[in-house]
N, C-alpha and C. Protein backbone atom coordinates (compact mmCIF):
# COMPACT_ATOMS: atom_id res chain seq x y z
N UNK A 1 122.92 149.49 180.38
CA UNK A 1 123.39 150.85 180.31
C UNK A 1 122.89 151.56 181.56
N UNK A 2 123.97 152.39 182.09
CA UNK A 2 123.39 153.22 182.85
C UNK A 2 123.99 154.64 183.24
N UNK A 3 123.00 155.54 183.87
CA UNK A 3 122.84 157.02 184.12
C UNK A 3 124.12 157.56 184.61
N UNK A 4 125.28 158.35 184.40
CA UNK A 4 126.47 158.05 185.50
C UNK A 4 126.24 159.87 185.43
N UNK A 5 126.64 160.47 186.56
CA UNK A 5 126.60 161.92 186.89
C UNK A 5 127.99 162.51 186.83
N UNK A 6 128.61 163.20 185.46
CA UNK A 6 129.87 163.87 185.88
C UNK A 6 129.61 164.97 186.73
N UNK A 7 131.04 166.18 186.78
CA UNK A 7 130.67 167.12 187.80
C UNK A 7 129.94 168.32 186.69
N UNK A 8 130.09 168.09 185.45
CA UNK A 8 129.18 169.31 184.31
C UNK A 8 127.70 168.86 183.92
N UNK A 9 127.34 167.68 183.09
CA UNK A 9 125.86 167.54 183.06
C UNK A 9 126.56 165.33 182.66
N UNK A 10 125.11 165.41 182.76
CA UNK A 10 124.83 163.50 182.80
C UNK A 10 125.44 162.77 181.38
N UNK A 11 126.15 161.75 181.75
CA UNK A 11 125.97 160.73 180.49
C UNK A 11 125.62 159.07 180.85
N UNK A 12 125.28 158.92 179.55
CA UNK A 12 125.14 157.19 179.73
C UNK A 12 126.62 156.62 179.58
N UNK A 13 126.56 155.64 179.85
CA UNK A 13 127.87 154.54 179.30
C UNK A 13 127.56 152.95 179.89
N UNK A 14 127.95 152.39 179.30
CA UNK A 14 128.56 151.11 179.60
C UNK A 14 130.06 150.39 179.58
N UNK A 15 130.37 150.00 180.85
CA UNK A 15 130.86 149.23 181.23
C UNK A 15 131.60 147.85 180.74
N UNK A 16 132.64 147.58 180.10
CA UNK A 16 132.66 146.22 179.41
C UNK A 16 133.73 144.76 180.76
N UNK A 17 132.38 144.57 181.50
CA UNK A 17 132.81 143.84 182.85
C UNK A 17 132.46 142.52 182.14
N UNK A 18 131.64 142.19 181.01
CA UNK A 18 131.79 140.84 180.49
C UNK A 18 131.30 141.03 179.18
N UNK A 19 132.02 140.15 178.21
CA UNK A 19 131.98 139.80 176.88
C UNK A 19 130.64 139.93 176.28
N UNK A 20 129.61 139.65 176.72
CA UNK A 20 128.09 139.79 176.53
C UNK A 20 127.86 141.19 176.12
N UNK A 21 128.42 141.77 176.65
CA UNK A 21 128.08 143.43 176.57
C UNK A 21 128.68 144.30 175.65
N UNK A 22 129.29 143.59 174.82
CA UNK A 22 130.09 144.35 173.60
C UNK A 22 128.77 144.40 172.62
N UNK A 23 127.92 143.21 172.63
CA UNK A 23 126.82 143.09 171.87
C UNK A 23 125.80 144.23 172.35
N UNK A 24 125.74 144.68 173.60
CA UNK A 24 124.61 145.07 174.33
C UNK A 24 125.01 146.80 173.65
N UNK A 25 126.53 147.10 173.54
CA UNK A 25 127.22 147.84 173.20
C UNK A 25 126.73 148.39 171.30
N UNK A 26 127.38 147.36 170.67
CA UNK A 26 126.94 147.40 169.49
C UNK A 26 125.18 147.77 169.11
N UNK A 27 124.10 146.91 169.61
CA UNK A 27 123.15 147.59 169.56
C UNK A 27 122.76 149.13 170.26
N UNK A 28 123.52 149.49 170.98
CA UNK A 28 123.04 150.93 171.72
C UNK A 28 123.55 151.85 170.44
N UNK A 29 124.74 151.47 170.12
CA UNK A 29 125.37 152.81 169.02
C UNK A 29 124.87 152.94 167.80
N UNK A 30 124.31 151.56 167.29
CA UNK A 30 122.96 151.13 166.40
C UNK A 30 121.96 152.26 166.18
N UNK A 31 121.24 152.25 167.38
CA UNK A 31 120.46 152.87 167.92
C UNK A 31 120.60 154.41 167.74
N UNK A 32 121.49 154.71 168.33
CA UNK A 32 122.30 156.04 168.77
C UNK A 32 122.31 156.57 167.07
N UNK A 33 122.47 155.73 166.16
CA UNK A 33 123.09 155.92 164.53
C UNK A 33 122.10 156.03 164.09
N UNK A 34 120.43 155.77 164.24
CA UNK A 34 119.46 155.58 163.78
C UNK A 34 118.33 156.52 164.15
N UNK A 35 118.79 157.12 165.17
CA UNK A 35 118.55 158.53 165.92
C UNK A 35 119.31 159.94 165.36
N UNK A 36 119.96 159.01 164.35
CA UNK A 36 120.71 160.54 164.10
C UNK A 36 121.62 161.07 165.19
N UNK A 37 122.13 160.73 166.08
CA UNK A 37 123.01 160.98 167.36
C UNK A 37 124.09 161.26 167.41
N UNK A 38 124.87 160.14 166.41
CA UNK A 38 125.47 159.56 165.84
C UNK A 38 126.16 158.78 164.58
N UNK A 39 127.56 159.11 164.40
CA UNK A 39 127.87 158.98 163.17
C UNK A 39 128.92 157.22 162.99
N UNK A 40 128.92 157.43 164.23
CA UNK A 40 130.07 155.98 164.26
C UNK A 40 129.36 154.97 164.16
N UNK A 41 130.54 153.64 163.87
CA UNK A 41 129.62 152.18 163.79
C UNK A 41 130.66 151.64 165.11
N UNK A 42 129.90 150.58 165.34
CA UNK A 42 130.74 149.94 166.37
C UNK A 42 131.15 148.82 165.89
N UNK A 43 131.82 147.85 165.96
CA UNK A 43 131.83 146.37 165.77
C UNK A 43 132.53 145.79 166.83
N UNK A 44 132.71 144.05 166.50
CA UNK A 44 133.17 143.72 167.92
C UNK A 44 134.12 142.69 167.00
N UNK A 45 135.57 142.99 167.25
CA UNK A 45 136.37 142.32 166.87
C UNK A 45 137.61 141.76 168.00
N UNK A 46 138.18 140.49 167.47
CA UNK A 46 139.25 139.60 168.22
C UNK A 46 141.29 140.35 168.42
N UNK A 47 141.18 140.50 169.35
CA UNK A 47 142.80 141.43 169.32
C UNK A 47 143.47 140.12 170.77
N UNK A 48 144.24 139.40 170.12
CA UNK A 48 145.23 138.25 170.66
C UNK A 48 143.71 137.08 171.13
N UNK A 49 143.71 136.83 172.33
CA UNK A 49 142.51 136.04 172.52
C UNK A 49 141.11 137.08 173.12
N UNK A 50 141.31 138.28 173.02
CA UNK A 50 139.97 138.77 173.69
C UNK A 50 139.41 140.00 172.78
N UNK A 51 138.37 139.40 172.95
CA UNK A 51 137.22 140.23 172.13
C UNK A 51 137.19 141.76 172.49
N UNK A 52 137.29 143.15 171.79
CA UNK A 52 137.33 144.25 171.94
C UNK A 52 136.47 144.60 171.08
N UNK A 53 135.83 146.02 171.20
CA UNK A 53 134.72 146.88 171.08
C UNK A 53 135.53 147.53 170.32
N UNK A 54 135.19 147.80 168.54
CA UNK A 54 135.56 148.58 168.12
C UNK A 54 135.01 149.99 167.58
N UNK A 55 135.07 151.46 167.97
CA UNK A 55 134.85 152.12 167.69
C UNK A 55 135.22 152.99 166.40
N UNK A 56 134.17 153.64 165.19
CA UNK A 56 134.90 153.55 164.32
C UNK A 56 134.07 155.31 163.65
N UNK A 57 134.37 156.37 163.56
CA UNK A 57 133.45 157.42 162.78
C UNK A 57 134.32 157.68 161.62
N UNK A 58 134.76 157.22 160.32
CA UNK A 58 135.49 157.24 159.16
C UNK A 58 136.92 156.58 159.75
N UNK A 59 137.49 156.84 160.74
CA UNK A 59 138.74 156.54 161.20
C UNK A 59 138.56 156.13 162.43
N UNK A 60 139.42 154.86 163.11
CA UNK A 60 139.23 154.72 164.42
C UNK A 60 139.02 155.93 165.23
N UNK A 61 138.40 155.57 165.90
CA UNK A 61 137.78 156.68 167.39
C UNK A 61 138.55 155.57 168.82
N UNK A 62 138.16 154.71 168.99
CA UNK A 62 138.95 153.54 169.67
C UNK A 62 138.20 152.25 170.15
N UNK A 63 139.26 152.09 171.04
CA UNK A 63 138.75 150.13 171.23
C UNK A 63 137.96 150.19 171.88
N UNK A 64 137.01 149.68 172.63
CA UNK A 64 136.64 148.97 174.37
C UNK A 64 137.60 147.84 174.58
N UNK A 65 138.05 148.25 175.45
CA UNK A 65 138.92 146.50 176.02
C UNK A 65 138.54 146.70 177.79
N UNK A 66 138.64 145.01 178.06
CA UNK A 66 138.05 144.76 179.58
C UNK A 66 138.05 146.07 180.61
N UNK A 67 137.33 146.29 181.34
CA UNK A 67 137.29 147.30 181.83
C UNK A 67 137.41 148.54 181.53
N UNK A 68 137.27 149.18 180.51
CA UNK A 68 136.42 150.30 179.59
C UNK A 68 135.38 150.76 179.77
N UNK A 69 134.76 151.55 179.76
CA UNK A 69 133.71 152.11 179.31
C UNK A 69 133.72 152.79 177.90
N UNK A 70 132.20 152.65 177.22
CA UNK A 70 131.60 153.49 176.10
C UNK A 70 130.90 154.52 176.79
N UNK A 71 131.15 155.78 176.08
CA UNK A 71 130.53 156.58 176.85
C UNK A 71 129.36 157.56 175.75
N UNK A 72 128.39 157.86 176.28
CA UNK A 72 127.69 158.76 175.35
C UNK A 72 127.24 160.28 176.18
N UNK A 73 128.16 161.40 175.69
CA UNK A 73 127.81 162.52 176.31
C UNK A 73 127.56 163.75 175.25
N UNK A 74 127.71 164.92 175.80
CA UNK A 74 127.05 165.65 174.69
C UNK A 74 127.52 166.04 173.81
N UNK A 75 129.24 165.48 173.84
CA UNK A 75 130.07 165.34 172.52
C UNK A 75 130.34 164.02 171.67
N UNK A 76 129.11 163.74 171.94
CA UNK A 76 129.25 162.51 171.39
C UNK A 76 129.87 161.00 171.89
N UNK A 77 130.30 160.07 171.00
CA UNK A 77 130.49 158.71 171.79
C UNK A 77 132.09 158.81 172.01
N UNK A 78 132.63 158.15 173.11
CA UNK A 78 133.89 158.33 173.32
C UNK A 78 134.54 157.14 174.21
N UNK A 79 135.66 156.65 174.47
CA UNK A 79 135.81 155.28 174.65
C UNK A 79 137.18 156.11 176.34
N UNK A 80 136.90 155.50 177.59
CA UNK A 80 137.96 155.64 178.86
C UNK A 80 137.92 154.54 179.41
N UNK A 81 139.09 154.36 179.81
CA UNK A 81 139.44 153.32 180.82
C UNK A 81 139.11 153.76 182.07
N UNK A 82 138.80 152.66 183.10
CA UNK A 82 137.72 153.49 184.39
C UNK A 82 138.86 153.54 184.83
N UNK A 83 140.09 154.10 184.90
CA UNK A 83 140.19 155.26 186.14
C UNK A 83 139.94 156.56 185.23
N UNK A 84 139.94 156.58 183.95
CA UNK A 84 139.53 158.07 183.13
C UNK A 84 138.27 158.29 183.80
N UNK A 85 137.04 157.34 183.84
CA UNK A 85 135.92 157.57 183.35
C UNK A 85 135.49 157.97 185.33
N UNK A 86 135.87 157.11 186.09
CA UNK A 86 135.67 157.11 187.91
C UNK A 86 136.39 158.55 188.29
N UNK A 87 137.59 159.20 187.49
CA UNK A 87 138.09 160.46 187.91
C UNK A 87 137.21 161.57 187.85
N UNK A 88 136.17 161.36 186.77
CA UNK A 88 135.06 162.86 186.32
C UNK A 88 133.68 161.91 186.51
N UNK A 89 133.64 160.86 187.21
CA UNK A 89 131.76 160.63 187.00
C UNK A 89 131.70 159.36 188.42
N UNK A 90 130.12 160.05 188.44
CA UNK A 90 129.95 158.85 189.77
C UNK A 90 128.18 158.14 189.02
N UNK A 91 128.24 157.04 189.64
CA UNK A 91 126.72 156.62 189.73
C UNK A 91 125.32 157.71 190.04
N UNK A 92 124.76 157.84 189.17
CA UNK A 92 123.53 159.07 189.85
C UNK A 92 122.49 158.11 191.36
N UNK A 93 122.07 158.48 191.85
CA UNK A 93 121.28 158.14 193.49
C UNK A 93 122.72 157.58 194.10
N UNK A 94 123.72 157.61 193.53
CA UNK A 94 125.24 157.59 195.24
C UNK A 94 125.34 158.08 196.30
């Protein structure tokens, strides 16, 4: 996970650049749920042959699929495809 700087205030997110990280994913929102942060569950389910990130707060919220980001900001968790997520946020020390 890491620090990304929009142009209003900071969020975390991750990146889903490999399959490993849906897990890395699932434990953060865990986390995030256990903190009280958060109301969603995540899971990681199969859609044709590739594994997607499912986001879920009573009703889908949405997927992660390859090149996605999860994002955690101060509205909570929210799912963009990086040109959503590269249009409003850069790496913080860029």
């Amino acid at each position: 996970m890491r620090v990304y700087q929009p142009w209003a205030a900071p969020v975390r997110a991750v990146a889903y650049d490999d399959p490993s990280l849906l897990w890395e994913m699932r434990r953060w929102v865990a986390a995030l749920r256990a903190e009280g942060k958060v109301r969603a569950e995540f899971s990681v389910e199969w859609r044709e042959d590739v594994a997607v990130g499912v986001l879920r707060d009573g009703g889908l919220i949405g997927e992660v699929r390859p090149s996605d980001f999860l994002v955690f900001g101060r509205n909570g968790l929210s799912v963009l495809t990086a040109a959503q997520f590269w249009r409003d946020h850069r790496e913080m020390g860029c």
